[in-house]
N, C-alpha and C. Protein backbone atom coordinates (compact mmCIF):
# COMPACT_ATOMS: atom_id res chain seq x y z
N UNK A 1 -123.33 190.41 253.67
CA UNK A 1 -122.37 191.07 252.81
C UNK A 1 -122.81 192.51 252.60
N UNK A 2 -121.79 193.10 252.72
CA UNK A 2 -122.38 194.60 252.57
C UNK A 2 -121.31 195.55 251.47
N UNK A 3 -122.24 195.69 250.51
CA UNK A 3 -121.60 196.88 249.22
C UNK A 3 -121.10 198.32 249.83
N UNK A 4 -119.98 198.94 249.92
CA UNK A 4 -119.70 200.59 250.24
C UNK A 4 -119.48 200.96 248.77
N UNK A 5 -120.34 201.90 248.26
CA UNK A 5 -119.99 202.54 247.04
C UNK A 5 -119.67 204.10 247.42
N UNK A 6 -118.18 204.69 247.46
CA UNK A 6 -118.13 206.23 247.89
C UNK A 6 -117.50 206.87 246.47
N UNK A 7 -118.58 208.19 246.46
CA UNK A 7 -118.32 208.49 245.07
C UNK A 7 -117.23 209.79 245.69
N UNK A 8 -116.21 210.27 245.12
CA UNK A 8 -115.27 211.45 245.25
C UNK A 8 -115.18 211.95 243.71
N UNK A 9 -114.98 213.49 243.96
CA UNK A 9 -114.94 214.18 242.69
C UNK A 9 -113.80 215.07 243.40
N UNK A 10 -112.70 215.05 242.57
CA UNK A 10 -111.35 215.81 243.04
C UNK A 10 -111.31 216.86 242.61
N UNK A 11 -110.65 217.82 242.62
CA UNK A 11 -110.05 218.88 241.94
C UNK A 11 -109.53 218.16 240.33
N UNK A 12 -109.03 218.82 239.89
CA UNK A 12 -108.61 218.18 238.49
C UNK A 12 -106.81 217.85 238.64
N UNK A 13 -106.40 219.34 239.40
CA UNK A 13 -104.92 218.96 239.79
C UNK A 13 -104.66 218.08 240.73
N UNK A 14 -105.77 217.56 241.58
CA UNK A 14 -105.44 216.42 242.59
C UNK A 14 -105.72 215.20 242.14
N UNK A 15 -106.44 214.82 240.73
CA UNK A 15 -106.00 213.64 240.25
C UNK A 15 -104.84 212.75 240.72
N UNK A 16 -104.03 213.08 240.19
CA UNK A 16 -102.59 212.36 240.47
C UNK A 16 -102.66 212.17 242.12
N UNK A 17 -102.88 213.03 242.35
CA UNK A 17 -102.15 213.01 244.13
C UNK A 17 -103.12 212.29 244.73
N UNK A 18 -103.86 211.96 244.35
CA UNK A 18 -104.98 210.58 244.65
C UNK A 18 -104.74 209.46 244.17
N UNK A 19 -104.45 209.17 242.89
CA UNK A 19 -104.06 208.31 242.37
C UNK A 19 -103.18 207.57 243.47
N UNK A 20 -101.90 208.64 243.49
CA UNK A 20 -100.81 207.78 244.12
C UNK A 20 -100.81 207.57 245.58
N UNK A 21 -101.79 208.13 246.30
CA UNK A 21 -102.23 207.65 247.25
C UNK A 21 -103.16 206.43 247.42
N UNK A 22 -103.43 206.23 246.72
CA UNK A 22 -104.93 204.81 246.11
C UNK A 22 -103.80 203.56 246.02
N UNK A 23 -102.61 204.22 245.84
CA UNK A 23 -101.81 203.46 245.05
C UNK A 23 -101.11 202.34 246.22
N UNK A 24 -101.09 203.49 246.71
CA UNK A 24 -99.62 203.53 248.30
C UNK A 24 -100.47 202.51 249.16
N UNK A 25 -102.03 202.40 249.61
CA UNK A 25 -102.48 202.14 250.65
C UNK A 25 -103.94 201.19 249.95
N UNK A 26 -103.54 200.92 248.68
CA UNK A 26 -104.58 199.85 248.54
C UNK A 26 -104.61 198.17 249.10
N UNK A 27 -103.41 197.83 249.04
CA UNK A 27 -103.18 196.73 249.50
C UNK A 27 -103.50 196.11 251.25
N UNK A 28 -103.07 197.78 251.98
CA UNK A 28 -103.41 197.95 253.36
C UNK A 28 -104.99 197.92 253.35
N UNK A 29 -105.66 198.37 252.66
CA UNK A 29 -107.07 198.65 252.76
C UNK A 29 -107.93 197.40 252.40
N UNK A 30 -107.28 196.46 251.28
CA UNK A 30 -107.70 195.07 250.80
C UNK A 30 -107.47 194.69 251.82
N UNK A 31 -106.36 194.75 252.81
CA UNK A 31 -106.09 193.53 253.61
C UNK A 31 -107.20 193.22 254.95
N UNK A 32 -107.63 194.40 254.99
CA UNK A 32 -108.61 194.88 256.32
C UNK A 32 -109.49 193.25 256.20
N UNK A 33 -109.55 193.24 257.78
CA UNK A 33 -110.27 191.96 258.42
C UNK A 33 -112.10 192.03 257.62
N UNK A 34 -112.16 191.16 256.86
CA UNK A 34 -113.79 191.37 256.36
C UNK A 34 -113.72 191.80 255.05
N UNK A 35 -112.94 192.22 254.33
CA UNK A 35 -113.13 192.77 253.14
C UNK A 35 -112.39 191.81 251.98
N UNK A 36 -113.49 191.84 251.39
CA UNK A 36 -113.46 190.91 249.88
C UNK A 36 -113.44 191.41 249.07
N UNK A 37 -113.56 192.22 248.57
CA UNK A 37 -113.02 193.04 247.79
C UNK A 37 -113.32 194.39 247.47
N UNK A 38 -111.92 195.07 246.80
CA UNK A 38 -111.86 196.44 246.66
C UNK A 38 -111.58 196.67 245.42
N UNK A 39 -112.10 197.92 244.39
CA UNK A 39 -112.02 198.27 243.18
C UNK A 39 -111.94 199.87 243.56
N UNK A 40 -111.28 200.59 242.66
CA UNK A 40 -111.30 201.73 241.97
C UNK A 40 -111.70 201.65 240.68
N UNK A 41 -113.01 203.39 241.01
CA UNK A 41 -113.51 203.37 239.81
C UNK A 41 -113.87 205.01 239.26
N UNK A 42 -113.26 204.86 237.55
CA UNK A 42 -113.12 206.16 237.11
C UNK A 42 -114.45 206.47 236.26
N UNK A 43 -114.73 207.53 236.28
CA UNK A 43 -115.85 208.06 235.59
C UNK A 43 -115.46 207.88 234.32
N UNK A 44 -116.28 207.78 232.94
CA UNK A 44 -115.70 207.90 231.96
C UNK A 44 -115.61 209.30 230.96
N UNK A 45 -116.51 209.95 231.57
CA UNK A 45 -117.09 211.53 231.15
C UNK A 45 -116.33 212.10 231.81
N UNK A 46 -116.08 212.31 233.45
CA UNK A 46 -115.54 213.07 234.22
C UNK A 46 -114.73 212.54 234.86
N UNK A 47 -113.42 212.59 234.27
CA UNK A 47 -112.39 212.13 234.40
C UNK A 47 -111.75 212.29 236.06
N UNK A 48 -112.42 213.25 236.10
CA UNK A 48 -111.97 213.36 237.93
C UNK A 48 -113.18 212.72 239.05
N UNK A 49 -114.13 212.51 238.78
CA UNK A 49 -114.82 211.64 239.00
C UNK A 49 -114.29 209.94 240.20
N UNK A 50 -114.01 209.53 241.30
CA UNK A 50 -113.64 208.07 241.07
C UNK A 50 -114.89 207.22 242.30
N UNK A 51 -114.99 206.24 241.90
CA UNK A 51 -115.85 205.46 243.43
C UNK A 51 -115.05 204.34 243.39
N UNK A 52 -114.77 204.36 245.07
CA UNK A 52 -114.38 202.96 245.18
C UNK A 52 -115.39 202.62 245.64
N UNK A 53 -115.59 200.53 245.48
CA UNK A 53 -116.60 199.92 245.41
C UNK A 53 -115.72 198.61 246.44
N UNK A 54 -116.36 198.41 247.38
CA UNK A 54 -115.78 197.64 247.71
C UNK A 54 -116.74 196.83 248.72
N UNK A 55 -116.35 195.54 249.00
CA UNK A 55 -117.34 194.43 249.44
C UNK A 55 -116.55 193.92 250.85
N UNK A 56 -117.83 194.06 252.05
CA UNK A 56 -117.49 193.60 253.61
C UNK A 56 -118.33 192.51 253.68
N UNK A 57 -117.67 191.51 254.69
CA UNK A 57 -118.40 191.15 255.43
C UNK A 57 -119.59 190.88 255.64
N UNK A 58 -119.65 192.30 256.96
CA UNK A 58 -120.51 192.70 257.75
C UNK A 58 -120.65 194.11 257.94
N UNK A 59 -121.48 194.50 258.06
CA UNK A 59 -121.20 196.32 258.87
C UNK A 59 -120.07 196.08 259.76
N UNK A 60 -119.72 195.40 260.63
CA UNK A 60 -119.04 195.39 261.92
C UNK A 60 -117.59 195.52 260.88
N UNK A 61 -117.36 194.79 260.17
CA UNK A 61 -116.09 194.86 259.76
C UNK A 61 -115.88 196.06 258.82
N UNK A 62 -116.65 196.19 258.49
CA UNK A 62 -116.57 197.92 257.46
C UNK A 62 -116.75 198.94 258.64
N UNK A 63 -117.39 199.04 259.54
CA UNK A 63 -116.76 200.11 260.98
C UNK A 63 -116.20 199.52 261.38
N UNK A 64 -115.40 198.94 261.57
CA UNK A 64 -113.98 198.16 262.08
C UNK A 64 -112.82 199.04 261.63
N UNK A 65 -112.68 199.13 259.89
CA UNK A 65 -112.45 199.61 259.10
C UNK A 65 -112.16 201.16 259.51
N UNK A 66 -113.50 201.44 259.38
CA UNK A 66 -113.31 203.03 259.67
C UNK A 66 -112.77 203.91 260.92
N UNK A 67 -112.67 202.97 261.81
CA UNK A 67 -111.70 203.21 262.76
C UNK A 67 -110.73 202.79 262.74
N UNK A 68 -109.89 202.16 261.68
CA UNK A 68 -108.40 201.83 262.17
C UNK A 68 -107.74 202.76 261.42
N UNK A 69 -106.59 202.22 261.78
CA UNK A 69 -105.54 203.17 261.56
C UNK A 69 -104.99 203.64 259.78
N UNK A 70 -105.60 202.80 259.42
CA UNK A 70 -105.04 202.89 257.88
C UNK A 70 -106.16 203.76 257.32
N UNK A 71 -107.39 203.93 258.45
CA UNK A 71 -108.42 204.77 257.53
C UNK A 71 -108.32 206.48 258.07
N UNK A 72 -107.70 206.56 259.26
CA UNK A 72 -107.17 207.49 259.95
C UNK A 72 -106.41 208.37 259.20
N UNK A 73 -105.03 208.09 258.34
CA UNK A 73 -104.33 207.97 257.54
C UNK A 73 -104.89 208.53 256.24
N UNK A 74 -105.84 207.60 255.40
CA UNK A 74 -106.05 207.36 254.08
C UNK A 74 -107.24 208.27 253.81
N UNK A 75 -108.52 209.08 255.04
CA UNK A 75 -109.50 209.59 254.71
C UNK A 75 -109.28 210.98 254.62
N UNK A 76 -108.10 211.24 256.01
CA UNK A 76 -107.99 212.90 255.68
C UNK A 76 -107.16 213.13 254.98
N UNK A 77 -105.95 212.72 254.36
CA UNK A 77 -105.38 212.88 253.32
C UNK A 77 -105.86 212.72 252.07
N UNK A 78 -107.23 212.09 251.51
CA UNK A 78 -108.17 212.27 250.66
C UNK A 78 -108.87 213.07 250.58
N UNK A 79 -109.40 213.67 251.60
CA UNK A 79 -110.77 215.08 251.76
C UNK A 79 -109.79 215.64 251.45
N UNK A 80 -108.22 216.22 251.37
CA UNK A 80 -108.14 217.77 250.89
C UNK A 80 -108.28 217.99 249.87
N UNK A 81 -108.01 216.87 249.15
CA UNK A 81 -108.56 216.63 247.51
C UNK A 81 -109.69 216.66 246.82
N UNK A 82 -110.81 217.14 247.57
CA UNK A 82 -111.77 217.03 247.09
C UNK A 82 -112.12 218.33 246.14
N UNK A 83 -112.72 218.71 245.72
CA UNK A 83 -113.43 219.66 245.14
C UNK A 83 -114.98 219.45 245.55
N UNK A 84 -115.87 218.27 245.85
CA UNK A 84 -117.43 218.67 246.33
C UNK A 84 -117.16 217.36 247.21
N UNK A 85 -118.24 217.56 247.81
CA UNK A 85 -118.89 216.59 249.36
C UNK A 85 -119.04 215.05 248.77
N UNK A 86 -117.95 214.12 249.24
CA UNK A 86 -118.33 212.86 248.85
C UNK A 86 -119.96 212.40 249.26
N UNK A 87 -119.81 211.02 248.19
CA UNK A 87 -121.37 210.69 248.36
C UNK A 87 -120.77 209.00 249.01
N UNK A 88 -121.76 208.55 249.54
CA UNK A 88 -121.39 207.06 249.96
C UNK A 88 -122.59 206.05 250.08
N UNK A 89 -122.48 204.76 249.68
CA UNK A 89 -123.64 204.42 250.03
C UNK A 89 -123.40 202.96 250.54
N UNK A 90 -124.17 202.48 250.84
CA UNK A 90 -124.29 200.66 251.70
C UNK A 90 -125.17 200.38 251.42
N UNK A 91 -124.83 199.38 250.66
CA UNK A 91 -126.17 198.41 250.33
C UNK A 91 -125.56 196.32 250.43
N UNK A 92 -127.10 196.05 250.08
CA UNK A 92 -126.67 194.60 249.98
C UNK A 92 -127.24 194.64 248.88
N UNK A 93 -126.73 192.91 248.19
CA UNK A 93 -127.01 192.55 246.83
C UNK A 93 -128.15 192.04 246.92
N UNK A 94 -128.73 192.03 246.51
CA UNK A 94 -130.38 191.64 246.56
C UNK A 94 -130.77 190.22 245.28
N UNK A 95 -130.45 190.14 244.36
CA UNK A 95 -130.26 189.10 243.40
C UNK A 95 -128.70 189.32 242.52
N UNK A 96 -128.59 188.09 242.50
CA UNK A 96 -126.31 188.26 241.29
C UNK A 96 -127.34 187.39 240.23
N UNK A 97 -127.36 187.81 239.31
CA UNK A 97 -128.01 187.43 238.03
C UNK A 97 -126.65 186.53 237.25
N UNK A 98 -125.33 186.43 237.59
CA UNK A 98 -123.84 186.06 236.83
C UNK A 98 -122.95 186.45 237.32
């Protein structure tokens, strides 16, 4: 099982226009072969702030992912929104305490 945590910090006016893109293509992005689940997540200080957190598989199916077509779509229409250099990370769970 593999954790993707990608942190994005938007502009403040591209809030929205992220939002409703998160909005449009979450269901496409849940549906991806391997993925158990997907969350959006807002900073609580920095409101423009968001990470999605979301749970694969395998590596294979999270680069599976990143080459199809819905990520083709969904990544560069996100970078123009940025305001600084996303962060990303992969990990596994190491102990679930609950």
């Amino acid at each position: 099982m593999i954790i993707r945590i990608v942190k994005m910090t938007f502009k403040p006016e591209s809030v929205k226009d992220f939002q409703a893109l998160f909005e449009k293509y979450k269901s496409e992005i849940a549906d991806q072969p391997g993925c158990s689940k997907l969350s959006l997540l807002r900073d609580i200080t920095n409101t423009n702030i968001f990470m999605t957190y979301s749970w694969w598989d395998s590596q294979e199916d999270l680069n599976n992912y990143r080459h199809s077509g819905t990520f083709g779509v969904v990544w560069p229409a996100t970078k123009t929104l940025f305001s600084e250099k996303p962060e990303a990370w992969s990990a596994e769970e190491v102990v679930k305490v609950k």
